[in-house]
N, C-alpha and C. Protein backbone atom coordinates (compact mmCIF):
# COMPACT_ATOMS: atom_id res chain seq x y z
N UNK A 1 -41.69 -160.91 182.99
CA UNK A 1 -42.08 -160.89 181.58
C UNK A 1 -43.59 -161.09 181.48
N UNK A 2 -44.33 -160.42 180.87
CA UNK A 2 -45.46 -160.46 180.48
C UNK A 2 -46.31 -161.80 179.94
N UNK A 3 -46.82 -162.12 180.08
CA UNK A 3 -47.59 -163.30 179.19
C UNK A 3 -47.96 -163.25 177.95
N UNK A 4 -47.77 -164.37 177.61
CA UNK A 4 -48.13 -164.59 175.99
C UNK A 4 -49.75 -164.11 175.39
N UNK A 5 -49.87 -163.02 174.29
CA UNK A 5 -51.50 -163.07 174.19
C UNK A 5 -51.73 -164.14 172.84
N UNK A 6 -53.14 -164.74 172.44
CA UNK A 6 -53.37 -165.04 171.24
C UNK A 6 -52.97 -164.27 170.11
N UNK A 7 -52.60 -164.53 169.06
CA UNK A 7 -52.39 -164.25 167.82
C UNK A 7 -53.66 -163.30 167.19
N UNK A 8 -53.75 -161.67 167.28
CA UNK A 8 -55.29 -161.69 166.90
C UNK A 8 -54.96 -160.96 164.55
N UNK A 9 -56.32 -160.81 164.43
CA UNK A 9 -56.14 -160.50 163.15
C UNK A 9 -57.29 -159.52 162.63
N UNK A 10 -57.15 -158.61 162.08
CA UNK A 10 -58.29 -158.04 161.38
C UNK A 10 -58.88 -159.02 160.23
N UNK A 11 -60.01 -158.45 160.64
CA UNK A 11 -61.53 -158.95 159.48
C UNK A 11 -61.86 -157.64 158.48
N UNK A 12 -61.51 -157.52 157.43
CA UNK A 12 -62.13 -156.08 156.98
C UNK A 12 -63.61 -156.53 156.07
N UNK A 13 -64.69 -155.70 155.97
CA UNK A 13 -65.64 -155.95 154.92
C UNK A 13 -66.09 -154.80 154.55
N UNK A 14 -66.33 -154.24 152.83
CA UNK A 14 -66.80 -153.44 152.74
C UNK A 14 -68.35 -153.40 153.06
N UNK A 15 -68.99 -152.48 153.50
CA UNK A 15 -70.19 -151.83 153.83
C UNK A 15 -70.42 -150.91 153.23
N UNK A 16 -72.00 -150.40 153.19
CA UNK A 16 -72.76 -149.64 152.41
C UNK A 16 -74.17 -149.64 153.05
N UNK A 17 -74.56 -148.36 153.22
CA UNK A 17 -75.46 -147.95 153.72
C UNK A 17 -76.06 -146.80 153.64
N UNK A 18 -77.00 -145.89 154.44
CA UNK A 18 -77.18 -144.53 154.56
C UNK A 18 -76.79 -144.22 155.92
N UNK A 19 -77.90 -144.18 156.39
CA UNK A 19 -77.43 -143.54 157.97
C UNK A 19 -77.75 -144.76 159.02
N UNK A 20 -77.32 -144.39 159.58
CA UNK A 20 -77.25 -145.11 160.96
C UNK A 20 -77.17 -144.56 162.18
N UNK A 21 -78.08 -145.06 163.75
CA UNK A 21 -78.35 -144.37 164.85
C UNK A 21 -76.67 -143.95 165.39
N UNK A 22 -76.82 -143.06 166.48
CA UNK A 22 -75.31 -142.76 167.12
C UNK A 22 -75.02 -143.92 167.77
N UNK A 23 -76.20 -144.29 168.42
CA UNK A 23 -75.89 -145.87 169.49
C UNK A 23 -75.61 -147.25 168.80
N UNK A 24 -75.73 -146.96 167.61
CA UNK A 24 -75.41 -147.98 166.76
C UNK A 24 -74.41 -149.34 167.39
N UNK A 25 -73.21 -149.04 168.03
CA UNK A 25 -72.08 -149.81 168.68
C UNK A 25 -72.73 -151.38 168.92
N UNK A 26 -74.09 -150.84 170.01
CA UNK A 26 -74.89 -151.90 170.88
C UNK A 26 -75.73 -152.58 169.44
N UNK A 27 -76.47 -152.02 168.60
CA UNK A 27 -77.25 -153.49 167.59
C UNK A 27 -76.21 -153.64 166.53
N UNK A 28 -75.09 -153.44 166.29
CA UNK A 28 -73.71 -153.78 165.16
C UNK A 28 -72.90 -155.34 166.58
N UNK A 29 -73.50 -155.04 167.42
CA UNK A 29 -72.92 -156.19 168.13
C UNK A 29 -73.88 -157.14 168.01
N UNK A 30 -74.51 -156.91 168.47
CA UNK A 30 -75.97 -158.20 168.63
C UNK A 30 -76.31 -158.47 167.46
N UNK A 31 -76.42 -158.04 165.83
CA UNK A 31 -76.36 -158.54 164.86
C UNK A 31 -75.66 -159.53 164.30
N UNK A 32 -73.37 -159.14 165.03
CA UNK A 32 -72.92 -159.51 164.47
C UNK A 32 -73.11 -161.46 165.20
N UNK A 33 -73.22 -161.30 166.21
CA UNK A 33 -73.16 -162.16 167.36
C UNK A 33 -74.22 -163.44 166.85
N UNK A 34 -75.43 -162.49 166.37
CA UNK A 34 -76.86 -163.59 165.63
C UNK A 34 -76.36 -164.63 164.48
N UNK A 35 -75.13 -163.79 163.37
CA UNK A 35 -74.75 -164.78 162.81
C UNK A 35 -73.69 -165.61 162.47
N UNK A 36 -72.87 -165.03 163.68
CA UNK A 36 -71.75 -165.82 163.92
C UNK A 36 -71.51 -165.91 165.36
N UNK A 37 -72.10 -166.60 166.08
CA UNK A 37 -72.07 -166.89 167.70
C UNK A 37 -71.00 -167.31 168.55
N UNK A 38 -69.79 -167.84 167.46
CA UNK A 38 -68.88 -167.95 167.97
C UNK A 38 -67.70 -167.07 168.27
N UNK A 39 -68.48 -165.35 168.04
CA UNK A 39 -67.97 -164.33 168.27
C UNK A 39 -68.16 -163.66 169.33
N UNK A 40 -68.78 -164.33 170.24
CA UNK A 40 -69.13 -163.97 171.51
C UNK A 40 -69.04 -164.85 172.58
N UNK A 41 -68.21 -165.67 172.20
CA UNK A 41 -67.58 -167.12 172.95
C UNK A 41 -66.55 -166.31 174.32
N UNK A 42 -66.30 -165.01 173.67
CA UNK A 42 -64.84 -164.57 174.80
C UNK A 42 -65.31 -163.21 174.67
N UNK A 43 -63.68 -162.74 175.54
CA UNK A 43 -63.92 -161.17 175.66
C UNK A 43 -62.76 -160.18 174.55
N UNK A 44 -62.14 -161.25 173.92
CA UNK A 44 -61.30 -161.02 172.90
C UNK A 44 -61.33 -160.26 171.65
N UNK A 45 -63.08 -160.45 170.95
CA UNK A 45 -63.07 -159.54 169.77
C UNK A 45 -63.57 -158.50 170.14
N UNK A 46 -63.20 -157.61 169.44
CA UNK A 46 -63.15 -156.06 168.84
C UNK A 46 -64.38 -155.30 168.28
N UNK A 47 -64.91 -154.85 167.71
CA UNK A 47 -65.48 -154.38 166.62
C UNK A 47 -64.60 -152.67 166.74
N UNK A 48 -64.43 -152.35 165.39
CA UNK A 48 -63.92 -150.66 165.52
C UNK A 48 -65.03 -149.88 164.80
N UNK A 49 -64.65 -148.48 165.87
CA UNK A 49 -66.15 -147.73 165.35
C UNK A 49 -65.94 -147.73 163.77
N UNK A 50 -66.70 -147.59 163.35
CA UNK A 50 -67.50 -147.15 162.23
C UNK A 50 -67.03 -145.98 161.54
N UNK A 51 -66.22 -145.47 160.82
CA UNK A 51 -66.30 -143.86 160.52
C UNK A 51 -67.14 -143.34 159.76
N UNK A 52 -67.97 -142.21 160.58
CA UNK A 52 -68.92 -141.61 159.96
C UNK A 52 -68.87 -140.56 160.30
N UNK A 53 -69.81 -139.79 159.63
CA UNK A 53 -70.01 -138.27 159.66
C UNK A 53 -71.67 -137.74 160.49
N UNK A 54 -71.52 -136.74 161.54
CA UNK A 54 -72.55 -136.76 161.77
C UNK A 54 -73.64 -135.85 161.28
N UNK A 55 -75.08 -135.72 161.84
CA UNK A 55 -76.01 -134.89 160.48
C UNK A 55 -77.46 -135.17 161.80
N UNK A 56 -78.34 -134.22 161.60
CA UNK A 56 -79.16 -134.24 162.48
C UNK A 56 -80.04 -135.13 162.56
N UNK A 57 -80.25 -136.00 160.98
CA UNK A 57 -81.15 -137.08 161.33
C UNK A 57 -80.67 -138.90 162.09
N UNK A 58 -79.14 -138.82 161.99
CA UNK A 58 -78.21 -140.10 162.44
C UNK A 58 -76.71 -139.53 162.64
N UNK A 59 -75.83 -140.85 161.73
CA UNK A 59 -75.32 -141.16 161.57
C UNK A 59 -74.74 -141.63 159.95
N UNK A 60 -74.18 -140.50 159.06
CA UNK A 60 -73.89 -141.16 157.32
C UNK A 60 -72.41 -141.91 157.73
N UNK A 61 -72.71 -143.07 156.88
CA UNK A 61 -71.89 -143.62 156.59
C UNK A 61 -70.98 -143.06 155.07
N UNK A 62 -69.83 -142.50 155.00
CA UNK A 62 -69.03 -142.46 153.79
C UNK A 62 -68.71 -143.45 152.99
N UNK A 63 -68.91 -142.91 151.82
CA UNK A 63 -68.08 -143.52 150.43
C UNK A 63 -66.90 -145.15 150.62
N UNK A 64 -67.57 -145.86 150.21
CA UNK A 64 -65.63 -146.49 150.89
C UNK A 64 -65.75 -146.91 152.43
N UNK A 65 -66.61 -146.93 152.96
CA UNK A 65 -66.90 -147.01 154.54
C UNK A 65 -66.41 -148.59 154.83
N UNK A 66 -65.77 -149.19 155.47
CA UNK A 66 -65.50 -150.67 155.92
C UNK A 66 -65.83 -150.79 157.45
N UNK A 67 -66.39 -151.97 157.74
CA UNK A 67 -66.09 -152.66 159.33
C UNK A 67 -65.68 -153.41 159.47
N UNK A 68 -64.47 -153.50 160.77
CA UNK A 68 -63.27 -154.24 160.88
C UNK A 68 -63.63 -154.89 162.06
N UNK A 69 -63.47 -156.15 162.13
CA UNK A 69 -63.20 -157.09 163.28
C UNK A 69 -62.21 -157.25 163.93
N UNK A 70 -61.52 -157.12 164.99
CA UNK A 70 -60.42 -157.43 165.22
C UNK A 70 -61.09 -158.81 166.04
N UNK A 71 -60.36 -159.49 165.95
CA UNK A 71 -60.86 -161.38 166.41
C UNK A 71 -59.41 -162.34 166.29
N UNK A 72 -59.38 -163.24 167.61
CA UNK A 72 -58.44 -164.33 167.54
C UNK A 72 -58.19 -164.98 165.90
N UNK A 73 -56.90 -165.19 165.41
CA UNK A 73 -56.83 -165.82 164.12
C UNK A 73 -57.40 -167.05 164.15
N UNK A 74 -57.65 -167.76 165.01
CA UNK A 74 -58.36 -168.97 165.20
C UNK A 74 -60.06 -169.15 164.36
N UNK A 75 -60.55 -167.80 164.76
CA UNK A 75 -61.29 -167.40 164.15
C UNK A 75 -61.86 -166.54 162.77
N UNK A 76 -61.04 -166.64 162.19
CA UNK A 76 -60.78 -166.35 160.91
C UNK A 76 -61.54 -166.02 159.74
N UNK A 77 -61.78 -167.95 159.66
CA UNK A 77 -62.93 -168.76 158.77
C UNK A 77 -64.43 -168.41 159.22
N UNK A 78 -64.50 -168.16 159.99
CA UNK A 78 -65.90 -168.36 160.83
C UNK A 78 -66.88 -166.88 160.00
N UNK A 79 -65.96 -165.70 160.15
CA UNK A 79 -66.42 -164.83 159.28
C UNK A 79 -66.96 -164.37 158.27
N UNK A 80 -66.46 -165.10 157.76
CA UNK A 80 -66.68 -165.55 155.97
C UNK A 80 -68.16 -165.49 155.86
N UNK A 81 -68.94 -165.62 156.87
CA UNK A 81 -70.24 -166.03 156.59
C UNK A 81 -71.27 -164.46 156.55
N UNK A 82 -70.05 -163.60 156.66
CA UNK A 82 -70.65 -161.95 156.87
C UNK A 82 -70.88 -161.65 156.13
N UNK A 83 -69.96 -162.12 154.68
CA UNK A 83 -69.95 -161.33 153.79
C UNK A 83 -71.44 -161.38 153.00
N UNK A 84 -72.01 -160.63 152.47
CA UNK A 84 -73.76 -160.56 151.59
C UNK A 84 -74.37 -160.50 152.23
N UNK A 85 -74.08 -160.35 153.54
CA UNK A 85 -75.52 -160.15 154.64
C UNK A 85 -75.95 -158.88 154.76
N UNK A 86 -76.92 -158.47 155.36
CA UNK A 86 -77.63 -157.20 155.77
C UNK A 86 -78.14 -157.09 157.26
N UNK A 87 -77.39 -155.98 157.71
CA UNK A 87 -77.46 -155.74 159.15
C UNK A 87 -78.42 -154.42 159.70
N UNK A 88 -79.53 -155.15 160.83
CA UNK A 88 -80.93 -153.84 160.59
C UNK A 88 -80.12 -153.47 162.14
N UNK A 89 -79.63 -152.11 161.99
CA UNK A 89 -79.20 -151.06 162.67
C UNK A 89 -80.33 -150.30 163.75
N UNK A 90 -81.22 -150.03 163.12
CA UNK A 90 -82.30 -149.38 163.24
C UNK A 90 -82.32 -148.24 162.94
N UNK A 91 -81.24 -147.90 161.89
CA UNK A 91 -81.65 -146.88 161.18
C UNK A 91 -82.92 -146.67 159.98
N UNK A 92 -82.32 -145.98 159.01
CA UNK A 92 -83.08 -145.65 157.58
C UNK A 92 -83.12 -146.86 156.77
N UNK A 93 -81.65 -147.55 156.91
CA UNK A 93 -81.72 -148.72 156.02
C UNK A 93 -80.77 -149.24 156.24
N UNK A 94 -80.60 -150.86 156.09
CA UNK A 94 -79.70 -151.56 156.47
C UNK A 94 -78.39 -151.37 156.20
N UNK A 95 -77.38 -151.97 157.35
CA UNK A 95 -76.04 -152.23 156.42
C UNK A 95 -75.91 -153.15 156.03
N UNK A 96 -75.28 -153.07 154.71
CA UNK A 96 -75.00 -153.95 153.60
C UNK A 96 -73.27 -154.58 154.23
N UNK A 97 -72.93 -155.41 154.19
CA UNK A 97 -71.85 -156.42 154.09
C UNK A 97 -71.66 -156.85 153.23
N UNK A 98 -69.97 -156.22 151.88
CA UNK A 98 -70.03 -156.99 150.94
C UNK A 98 -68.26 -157.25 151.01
N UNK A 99 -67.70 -157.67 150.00
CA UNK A 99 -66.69 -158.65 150.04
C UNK A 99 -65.24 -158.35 151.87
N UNK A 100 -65.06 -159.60 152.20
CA UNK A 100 -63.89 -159.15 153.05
C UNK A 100 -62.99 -160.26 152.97
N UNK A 101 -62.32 -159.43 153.91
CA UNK A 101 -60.79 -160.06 153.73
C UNK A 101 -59.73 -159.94 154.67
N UNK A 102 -58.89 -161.01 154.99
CA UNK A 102 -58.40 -161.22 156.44
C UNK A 102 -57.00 -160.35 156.06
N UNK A 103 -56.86 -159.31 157.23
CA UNK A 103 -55.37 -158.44 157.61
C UNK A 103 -54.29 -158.41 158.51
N UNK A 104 -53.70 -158.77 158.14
CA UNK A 104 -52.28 -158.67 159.56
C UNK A 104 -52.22 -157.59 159.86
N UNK A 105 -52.01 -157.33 161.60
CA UNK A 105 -51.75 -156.74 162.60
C UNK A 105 -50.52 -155.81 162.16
N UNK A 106 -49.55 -154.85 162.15
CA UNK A 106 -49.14 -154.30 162.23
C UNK A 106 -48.76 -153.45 163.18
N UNK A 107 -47.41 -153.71 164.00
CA UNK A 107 -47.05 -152.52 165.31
C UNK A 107 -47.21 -151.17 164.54
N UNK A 108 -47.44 -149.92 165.35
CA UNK A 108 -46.73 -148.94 164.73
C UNK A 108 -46.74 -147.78 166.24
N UNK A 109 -45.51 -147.36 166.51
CA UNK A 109 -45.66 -146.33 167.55
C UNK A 109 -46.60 -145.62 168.37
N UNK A 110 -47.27 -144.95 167.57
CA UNK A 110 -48.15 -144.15 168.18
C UNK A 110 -49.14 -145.11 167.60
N UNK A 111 -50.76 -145.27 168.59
CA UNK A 111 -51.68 -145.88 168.41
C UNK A 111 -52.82 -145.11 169.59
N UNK A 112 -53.97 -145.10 168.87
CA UNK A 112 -55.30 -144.40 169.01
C UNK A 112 -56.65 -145.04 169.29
N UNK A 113 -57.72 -144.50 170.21
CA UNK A 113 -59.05 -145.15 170.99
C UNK A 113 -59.50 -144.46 171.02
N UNK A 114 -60.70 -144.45 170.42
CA UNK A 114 -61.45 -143.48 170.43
C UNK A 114 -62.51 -143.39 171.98
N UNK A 115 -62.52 -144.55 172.37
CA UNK A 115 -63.42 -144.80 173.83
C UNK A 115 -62.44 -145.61 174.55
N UNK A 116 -61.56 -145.21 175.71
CA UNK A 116 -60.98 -145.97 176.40
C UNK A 116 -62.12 -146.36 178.04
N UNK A 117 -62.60 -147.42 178.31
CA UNK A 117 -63.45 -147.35 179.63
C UNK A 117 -62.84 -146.78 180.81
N UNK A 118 -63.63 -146.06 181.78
CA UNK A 118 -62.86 -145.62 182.52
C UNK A 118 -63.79 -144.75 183.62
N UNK A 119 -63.40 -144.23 184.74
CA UNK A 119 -63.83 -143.72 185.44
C UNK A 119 -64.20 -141.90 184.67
N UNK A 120 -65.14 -141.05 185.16
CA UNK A 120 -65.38 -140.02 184.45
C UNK A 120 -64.20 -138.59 185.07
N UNK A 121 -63.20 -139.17 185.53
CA UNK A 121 -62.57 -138.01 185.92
C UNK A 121 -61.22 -138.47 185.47
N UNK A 122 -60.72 -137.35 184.96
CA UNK A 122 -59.54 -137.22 183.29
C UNK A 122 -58.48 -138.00 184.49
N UNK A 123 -58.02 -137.34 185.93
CA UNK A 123 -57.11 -137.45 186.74
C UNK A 123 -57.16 -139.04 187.06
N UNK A 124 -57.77 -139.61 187.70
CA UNK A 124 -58.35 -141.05 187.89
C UNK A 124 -58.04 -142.02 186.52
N UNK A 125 -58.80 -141.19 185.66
CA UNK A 125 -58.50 -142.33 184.46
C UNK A 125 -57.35 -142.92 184.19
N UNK A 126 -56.51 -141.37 183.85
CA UNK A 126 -55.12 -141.64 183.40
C UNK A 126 -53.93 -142.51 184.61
N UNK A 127 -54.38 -142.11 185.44
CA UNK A 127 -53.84 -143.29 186.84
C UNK A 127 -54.12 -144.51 186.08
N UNK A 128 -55.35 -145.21 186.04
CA UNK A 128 -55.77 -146.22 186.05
C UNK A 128 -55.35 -146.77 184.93
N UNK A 129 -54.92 -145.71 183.80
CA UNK A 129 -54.25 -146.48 182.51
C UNK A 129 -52.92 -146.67 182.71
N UNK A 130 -52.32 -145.75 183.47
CA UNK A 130 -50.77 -145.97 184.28
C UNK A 130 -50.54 -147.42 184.81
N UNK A 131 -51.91 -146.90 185.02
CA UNK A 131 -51.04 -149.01 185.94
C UNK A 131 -51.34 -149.99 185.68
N UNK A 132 -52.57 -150.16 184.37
CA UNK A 132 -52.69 -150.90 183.53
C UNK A 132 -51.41 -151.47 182.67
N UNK A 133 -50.79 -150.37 182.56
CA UNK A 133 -49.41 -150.50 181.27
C UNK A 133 -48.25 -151.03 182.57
N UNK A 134 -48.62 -150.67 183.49
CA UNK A 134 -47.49 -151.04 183.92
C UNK A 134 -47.31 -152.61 184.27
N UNK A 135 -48.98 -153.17 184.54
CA UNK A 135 -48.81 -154.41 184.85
C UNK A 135 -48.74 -155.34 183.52
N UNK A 136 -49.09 -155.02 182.51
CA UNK A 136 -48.38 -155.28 181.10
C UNK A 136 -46.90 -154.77 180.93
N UNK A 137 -46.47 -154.36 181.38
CA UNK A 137 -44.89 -154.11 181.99
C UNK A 137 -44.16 -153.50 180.35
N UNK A 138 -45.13 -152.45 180.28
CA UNK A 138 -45.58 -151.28 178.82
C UNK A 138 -45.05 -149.93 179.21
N UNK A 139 -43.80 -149.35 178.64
CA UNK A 139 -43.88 -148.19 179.14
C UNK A 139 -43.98 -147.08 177.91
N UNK A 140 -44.69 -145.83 177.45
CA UNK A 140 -44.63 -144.89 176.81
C UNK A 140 -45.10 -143.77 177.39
N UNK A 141 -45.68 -142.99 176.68
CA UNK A 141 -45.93 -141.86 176.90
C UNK A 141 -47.64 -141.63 176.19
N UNK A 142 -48.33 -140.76 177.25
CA UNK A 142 -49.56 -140.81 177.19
C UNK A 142 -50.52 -139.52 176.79
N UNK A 143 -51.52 -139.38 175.92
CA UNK A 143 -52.13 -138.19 175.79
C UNK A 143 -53.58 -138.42 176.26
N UNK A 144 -54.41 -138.20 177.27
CA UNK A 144 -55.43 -138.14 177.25
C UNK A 144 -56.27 -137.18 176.12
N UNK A 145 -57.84 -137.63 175.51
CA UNK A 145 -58.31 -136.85 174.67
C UNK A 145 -59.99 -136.72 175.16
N UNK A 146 -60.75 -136.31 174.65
CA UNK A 146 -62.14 -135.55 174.68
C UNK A 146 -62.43 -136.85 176.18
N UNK A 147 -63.65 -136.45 176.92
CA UNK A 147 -64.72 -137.45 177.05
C UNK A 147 -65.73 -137.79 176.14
N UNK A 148 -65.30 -139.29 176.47
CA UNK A 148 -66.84 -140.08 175.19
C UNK A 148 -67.66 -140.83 176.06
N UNK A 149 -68.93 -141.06 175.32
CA UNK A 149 -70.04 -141.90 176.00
C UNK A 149 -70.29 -142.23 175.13
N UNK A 150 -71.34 -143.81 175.01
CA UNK A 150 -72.11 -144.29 174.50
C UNK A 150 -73.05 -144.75 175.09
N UNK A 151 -74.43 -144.55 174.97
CA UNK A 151 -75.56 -144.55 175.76
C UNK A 151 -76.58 -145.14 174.67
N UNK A 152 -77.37 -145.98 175.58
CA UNK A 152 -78.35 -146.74 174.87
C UNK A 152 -79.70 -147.08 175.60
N UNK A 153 -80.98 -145.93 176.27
CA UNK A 153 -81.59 -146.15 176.90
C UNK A 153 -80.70 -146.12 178.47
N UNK A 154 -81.42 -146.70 179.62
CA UNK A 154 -80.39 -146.72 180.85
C UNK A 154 -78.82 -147.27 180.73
N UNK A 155 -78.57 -147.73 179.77
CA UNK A 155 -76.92 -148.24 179.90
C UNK A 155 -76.30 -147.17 179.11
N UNK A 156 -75.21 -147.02 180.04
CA UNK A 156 -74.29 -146.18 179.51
C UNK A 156 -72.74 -146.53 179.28
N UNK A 157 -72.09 -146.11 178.81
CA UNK A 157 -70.55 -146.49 178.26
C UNK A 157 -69.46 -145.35 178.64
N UNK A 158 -69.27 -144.69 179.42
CA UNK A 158 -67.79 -143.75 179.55
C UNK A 158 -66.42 -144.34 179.58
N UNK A 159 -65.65 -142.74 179.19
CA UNK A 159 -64.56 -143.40 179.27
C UNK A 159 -63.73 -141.79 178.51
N UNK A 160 -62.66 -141.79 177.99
CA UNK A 160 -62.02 -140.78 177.51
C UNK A 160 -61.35 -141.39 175.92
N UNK A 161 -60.97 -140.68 175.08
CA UNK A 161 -60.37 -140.99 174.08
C UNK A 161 -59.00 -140.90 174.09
N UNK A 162 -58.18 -141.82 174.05
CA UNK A 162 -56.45 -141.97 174.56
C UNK A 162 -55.81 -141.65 173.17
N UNK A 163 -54.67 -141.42 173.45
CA UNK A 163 -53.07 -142.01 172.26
C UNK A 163 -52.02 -142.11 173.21
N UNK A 164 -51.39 -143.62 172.80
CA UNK A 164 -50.56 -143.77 172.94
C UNK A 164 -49.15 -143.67 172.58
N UNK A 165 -48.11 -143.16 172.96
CA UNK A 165 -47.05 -142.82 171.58
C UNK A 165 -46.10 -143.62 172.26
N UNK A 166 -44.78 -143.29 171.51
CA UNK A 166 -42.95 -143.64 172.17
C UNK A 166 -43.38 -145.70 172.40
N UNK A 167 -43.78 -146.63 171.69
CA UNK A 167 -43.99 -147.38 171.73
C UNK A 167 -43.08 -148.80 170.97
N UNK A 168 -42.24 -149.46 171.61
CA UNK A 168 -41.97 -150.09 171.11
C UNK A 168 -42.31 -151.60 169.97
N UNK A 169 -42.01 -151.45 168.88
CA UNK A 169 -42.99 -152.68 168.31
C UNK A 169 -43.39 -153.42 169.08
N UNK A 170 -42.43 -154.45 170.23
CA UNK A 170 -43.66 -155.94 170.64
C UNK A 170 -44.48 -155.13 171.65
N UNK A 171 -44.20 -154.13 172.38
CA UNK A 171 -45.72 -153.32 173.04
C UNK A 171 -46.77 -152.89 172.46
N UNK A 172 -46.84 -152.05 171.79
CA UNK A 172 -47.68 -151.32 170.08
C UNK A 172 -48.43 -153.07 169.91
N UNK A 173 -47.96 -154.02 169.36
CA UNK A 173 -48.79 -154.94 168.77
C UNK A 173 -49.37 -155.47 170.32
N UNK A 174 -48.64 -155.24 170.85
CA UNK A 174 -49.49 -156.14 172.41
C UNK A 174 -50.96 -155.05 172.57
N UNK A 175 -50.91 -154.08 172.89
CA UNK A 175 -52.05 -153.36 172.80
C UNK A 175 -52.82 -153.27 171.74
N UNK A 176 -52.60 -153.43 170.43
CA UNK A 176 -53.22 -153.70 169.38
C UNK A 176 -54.20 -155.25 169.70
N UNK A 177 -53.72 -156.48 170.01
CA UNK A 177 -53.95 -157.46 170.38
C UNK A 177 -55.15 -157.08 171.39
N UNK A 178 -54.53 -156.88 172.40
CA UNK A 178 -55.38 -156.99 173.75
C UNK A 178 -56.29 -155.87 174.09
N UNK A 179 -55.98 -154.55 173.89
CA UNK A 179 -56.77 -153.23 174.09
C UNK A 179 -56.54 -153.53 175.44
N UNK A 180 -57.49 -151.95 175.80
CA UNK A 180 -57.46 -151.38 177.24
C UNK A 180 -58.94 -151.51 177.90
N UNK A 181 -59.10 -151.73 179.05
CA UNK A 181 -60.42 -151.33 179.36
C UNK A 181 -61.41 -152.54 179.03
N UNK A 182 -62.50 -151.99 179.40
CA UNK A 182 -63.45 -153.16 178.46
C UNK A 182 -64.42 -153.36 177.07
N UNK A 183 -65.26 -153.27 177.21
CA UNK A 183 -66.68 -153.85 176.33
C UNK A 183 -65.63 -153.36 174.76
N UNK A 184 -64.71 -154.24 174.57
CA UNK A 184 -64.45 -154.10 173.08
C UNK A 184 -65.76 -154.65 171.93
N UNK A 185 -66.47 -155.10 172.47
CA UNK A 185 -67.70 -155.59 171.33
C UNK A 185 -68.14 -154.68 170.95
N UNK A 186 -68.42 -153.68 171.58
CA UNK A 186 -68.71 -152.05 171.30
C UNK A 186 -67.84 -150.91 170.91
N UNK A 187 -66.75 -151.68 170.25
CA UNK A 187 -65.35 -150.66 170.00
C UNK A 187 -64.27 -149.93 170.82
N UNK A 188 -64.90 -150.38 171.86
CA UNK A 188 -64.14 -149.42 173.43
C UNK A 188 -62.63 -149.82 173.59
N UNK A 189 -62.06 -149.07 173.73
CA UNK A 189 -60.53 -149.85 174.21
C UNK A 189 -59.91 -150.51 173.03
N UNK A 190 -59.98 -149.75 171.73
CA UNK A 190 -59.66 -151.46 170.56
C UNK A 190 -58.84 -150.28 169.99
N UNK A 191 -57.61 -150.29 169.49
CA UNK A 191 -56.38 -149.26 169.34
C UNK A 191 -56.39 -149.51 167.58
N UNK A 192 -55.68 -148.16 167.12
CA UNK A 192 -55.23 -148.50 165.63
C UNK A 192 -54.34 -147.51 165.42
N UNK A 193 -53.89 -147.56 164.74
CA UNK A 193 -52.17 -146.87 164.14
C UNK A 193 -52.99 -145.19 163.86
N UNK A 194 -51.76 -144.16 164.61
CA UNK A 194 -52.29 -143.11 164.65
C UNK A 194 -51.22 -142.41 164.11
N UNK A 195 -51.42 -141.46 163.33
CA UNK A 195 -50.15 -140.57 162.45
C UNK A 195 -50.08 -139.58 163.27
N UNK A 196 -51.01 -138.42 163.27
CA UNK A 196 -50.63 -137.00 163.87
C UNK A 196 -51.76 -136.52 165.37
N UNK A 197 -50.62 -136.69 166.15
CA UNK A 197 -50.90 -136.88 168.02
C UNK A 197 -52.02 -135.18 167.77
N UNK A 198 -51.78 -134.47 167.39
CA UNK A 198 -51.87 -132.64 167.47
C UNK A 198 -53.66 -133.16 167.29
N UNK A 199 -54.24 -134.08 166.72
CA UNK A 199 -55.76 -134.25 165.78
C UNK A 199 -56.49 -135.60 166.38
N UNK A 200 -56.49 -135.07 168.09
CA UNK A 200 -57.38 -135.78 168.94
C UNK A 200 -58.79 -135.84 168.44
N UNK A 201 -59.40 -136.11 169.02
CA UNK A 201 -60.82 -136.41 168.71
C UNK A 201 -61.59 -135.59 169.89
């Protein structure tokens, strides 16, 4: 039997902005980290990308745009302190942080990553996620999707974009919890409920 993980929970806050760099991942961490430090205590929180649209001068942020924490419930309260702040991206202009609010986790079957870490060859990867699930003692069914990078000066981030399907609820929330892979501070490996498998990324 698998081991017990922490209890984790979404953080949602609305945001508002213009554009923002592609590498964005790397200063949306180190911002968040400056004012709440006890978010970088472990290897546990999350951040999820961002959805945006892209355009030749960045990165637009949409209408309605939110950033979600996924973080131990322990940590909860600590957040609170996000909300009205302004985060310098190094884009055009800051992001704005305005009201949030704490969300329960939800299993749901099929679940989606947009950056799973990983070796750069599709064959290798998907091994390596094979036996990841297996030593979480996880069994479904697997779609590999695009290669992604995130690059920031010499550091770089690979990995492929996954879905997972055929998932039983306490598995689905276990990967929701824990993700795959590493550097979740940068969104990598951090899963969310996926409707239609056919609309990879």
């Amino acid at each position: 039997m698998s081991a017990a993980v922490p209890e984790m929970i979404d953080a949602v806050f609305d945001i508002s902005g213009d554009c923002i760099p592609a590498n964005y991942p790397f200063a949306l961490w180190h911002a968040l980290a400056r004012l709440v430090p006890e978010l970088a205590a472990g290897t546990s929180v999350g951040v999820l990308p961002l959805r945006t649209a892209g355009s030749a001068a960045g990165m637009l942020l949409p209408r309605r745009a939110k950033l979600v924490l996924r973080l131990p419930a322990a940590l909860g309260g600590k957040v609170e302190a996000l909300a009205g702040r302004e985060l310098d991206l190094g884009g055009s202009s800051p992001l704005r942080l305005g009201a949030g609010r704490l969300r329960e986790i939800q299993p749901y079957p099929t679940i989606h990553a947009h950056l799973v870490v990983g070796t750069e060859d599709e064959v290798a990867f998907m091994a390596g996620v094979s036996a990841d699930l297996a030593v979480l003692g996880i069994t479904a069914s697997l779609i590999c999707g695009r290669r992604n990078s995130l690059v920031d000066g010499d550091r770089g981030i690979h990995g492929f974009s996954l879905v997972i399907h055929d998932l039983k609820p306490e598995d689905s929330l276990r990967l929701l919890y824990t993700g795959l892979g590493g550097e979740r501070r940068y969104g990598c490996g951090v899963f969310v409920p996926y409707k239609v498998i056919s609309d990879l990324y």
